[in-house]
Protein backbone atom coordinates (compact mmCIF):
# COMPACT_ATOMS: atom_id res chain seq x y z
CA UNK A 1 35.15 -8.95 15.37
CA UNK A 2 36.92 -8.05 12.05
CA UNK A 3 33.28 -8.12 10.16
CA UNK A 4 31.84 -6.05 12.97
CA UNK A 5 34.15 -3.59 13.08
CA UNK A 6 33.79 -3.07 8.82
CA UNK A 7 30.09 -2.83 9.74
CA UNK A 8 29.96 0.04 12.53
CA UNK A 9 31.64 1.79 9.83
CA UNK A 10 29.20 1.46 7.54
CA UNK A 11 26.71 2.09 10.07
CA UNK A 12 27.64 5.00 11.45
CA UNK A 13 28.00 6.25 8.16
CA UNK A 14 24.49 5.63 7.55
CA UNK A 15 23.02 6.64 10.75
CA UNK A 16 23.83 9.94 9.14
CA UNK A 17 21.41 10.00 6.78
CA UNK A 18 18.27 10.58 8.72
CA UNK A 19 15.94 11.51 5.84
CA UNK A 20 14.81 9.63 3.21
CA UNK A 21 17.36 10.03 0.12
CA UNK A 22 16.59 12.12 -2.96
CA UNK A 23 15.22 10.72 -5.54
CA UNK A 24 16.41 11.18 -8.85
CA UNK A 25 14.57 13.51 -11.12
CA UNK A 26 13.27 11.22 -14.33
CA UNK A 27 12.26 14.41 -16.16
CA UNK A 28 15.07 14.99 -18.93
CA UNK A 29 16.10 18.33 -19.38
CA UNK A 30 17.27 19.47 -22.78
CA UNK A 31 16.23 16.34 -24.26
CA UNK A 32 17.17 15.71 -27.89
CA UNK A 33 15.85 13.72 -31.03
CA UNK A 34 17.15 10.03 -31.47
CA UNK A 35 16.70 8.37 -34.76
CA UNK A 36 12.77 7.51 -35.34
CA UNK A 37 11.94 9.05 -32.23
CA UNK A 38 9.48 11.92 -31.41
CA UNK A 39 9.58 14.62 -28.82
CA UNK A 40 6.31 15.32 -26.84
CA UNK A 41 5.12 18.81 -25.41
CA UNK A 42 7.33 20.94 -23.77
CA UNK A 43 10.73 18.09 -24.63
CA UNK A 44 9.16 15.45 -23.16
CA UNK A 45 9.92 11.69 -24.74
CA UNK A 46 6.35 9.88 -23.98
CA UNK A 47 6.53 6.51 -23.34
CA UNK A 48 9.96 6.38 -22.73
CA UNK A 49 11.82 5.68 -19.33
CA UNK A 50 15.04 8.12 -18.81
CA UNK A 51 16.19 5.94 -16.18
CA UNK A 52 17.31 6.49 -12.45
CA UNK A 53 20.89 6.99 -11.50
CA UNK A 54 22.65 4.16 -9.26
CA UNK A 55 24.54 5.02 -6.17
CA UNK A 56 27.96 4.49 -6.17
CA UNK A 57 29.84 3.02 -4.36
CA UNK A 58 29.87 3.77 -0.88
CA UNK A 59 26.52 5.57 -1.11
CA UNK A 60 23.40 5.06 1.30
CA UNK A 61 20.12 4.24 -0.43
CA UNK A 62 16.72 3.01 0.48
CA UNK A 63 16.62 -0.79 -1.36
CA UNK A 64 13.18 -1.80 0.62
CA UNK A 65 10.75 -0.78 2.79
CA UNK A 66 8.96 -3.06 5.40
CA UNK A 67 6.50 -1.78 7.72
CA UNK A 68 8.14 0.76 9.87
CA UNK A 69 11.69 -0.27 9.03
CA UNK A 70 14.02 0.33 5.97
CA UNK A 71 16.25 -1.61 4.36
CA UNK A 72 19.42 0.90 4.50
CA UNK A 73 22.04 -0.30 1.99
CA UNK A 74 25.98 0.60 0.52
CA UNK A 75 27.95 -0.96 -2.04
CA UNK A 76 31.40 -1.45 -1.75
CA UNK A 77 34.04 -1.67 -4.27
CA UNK A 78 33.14 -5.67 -5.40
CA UNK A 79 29.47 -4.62 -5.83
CA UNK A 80 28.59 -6.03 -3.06
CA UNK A 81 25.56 -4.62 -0.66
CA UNK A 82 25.96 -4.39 2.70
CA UNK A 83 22.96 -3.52 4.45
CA UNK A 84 21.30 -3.10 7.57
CA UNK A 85 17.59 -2.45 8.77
CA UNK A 86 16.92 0.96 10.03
CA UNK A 87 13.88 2.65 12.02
CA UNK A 88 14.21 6.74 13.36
CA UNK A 89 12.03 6.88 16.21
CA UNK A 90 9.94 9.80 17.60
CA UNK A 91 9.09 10.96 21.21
CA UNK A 92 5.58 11.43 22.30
CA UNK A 93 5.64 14.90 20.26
CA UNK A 94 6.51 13.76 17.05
CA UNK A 95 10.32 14.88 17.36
CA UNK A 96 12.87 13.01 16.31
CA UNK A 97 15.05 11.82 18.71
CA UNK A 98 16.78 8.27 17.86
CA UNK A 99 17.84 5.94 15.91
CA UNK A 100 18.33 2.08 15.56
CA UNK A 101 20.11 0.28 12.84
CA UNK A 102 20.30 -3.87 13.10
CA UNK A 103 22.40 -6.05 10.82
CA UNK A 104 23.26 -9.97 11.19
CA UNK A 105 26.51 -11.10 12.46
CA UNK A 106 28.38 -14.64 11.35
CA UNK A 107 26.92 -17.91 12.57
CA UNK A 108 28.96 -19.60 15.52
CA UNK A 109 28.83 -16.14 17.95
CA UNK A 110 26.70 -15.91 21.28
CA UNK A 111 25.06 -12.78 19.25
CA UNK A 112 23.35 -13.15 15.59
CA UNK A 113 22.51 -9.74 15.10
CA UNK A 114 24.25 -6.07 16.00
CA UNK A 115 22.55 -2.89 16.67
CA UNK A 116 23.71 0.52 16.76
CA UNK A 117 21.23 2.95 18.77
CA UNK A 118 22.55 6.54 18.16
CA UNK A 119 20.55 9.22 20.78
CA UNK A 120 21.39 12.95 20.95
CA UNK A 121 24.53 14.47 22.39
CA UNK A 122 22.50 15.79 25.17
CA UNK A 123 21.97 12.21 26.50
CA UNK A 124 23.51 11.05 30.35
CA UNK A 125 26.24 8.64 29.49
CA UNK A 126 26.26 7.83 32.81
CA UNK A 127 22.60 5.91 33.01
CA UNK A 128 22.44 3.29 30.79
CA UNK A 129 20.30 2.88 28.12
CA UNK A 130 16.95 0.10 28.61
CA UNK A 131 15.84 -2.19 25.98
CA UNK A 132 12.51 -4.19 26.24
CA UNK A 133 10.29 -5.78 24.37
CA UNK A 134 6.33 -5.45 24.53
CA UNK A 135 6.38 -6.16 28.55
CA UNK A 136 8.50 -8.54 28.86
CA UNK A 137 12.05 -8.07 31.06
CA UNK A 138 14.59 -5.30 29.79
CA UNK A 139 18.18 -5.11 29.49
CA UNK A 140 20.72 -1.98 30.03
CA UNK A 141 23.80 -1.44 27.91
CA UNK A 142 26.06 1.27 28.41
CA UNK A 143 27.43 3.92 25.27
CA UNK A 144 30.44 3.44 23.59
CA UNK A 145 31.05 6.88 21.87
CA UNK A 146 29.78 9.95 20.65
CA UNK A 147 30.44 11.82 17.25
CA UNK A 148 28.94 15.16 15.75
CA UNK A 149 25.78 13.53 14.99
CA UNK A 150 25.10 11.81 18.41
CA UNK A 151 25.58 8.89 21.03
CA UNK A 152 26.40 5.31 19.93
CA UNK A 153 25.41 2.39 22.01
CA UNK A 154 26.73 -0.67 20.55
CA UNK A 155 24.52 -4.09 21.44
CA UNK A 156 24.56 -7.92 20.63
CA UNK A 157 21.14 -9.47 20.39
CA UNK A 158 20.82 -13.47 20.77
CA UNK A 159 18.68 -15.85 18.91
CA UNK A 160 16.21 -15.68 21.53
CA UNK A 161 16.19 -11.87 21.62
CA UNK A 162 15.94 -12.10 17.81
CA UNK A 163 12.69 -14.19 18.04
CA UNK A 164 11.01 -11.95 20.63
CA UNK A 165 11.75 -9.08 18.23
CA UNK A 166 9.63 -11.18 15.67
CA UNK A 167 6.94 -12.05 17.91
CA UNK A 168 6.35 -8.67 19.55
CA UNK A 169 4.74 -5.56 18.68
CA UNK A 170 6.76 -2.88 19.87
CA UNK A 171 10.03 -2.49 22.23
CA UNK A 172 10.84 0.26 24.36
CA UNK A 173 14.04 1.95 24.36
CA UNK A 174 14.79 4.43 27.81
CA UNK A 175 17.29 7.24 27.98
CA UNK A 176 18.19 10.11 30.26
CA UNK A 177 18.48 13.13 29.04
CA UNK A 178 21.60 14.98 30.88
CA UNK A 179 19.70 18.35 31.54
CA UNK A 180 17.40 16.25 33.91
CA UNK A 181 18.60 13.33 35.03
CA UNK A 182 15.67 12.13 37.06
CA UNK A 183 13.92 12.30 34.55
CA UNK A 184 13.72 9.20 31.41
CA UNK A 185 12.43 9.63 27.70
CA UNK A 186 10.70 6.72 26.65
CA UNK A 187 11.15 6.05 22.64
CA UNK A 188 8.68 3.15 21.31
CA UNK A 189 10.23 1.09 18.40
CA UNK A 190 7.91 -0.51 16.11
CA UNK A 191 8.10 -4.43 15.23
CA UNK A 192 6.43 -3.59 12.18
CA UNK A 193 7.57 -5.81 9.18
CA UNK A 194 10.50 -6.53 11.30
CA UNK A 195 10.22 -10.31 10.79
CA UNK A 196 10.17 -9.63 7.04
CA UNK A 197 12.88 -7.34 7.00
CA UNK A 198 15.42 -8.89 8.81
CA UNK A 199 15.06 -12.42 6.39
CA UNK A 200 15.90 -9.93 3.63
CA UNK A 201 18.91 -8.27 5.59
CA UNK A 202 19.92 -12.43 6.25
CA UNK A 203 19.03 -13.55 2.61
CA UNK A 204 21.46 -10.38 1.26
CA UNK A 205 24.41 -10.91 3.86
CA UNK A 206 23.75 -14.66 2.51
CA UNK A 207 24.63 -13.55 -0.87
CA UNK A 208 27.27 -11.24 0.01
CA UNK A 209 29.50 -13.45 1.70
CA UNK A 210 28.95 -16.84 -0.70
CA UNK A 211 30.03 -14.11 -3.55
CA UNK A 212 33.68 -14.24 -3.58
CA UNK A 213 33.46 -18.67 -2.88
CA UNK A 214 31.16 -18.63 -6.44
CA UNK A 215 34.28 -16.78 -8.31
């Protein structure tokens, strides 16, 4: 419970960034001669990388990409990356409207995996939210919270949920929108590079907690 609670954090923290992060400009500005060296047109250094700033600590980035999902990471104050897979999902118009961030939990749990699903403020608590994969039979979890940026519904996923995840093509996620509540917006989820992303997320959680045993 202790590691999942340090991970909603995180998470939520995260689900905040909704676009893609900046990218650091490589141009250098005001660039100046080093010894031997030889500025090109207009104080450019040809041939020569300028670099790209690191986040710091505590700062989102984009480590990978697979298929539809990205590989959402932080470091925290050992250098250590904690990271989760994340995929924004559209309605039938091409509007954002969701959001779904997975990350691995410790072995020995009835869960392997954790999912935060964060829909807008105008969604009906009250109806619970449907999870399926491809056609086969759904589950409903309830919310646990909202914030400024939108409803949190907090789920465990088992090994077996985990696989069908892998094998599928797409789930389906339903909500109820509170302005018309018999009515359901369905929001598709691409399996996309899933199975490839979430061996990274493992491999890197791997890592992260054999770190402080290897000191």
């Amino acid at each position: 419970m202790r590691i999942w609670t340090s991970l909603a954090a995180i998470l939520a923290a995260l689900a905040m960034t909704v676009a893609a992060q900046a990218q650091t400009d490589g141009t250098a500005s005001d660039a100046t001669e080093s010894a031997g060296g030889v500025e090109g047109a207009a104080g450019e250094t040809p041939g020569l990388s300028m670099g790209v700033e690191e986040a710091g600590p505590g700062q989102p980035y984009i480590r990978d990409t697979f298929g539809d999902w990205e590989l959402r990471c932080v470091r925290d104050g050992n250098d250590s990356e904690i990271c989760q897979l994340y995929q924004l999902m559209s309605d039938g118009n091409g509007n954002s409207v969701a959001e779904f961030n997975i990350f691995p939990l410790p072995e020995g749990g009835e869960a392997v995996a954790g999912a935060n699903i964060v829909t807008p403020l105008e969604t009906l608590l009250t109806a619970p939210l449907r999870l399926a994969v491809d056609s086969g039979q759904g589950k409903r979890y309830p919310y646990s919270f909202c914030s400024q940026i939108g409803c949190f519904s907090r789920i465990g996923l088992t090994a077996d949920e985990i696989a069908s995840f892998r094998q599928g093509s797409a789930a389906k996620i339903t909500i109820v929108p509170a302005a018309a509540p018999n009515e359901t917006v369905e929001l598709t989820l691409s399996l996309s590079g899933f199975t490839a992303g979430f061996n990274a997320l493992v491999e890197i959680e791997k890592a992260r907690t054999a770190a402080p045993a290897s000191e």
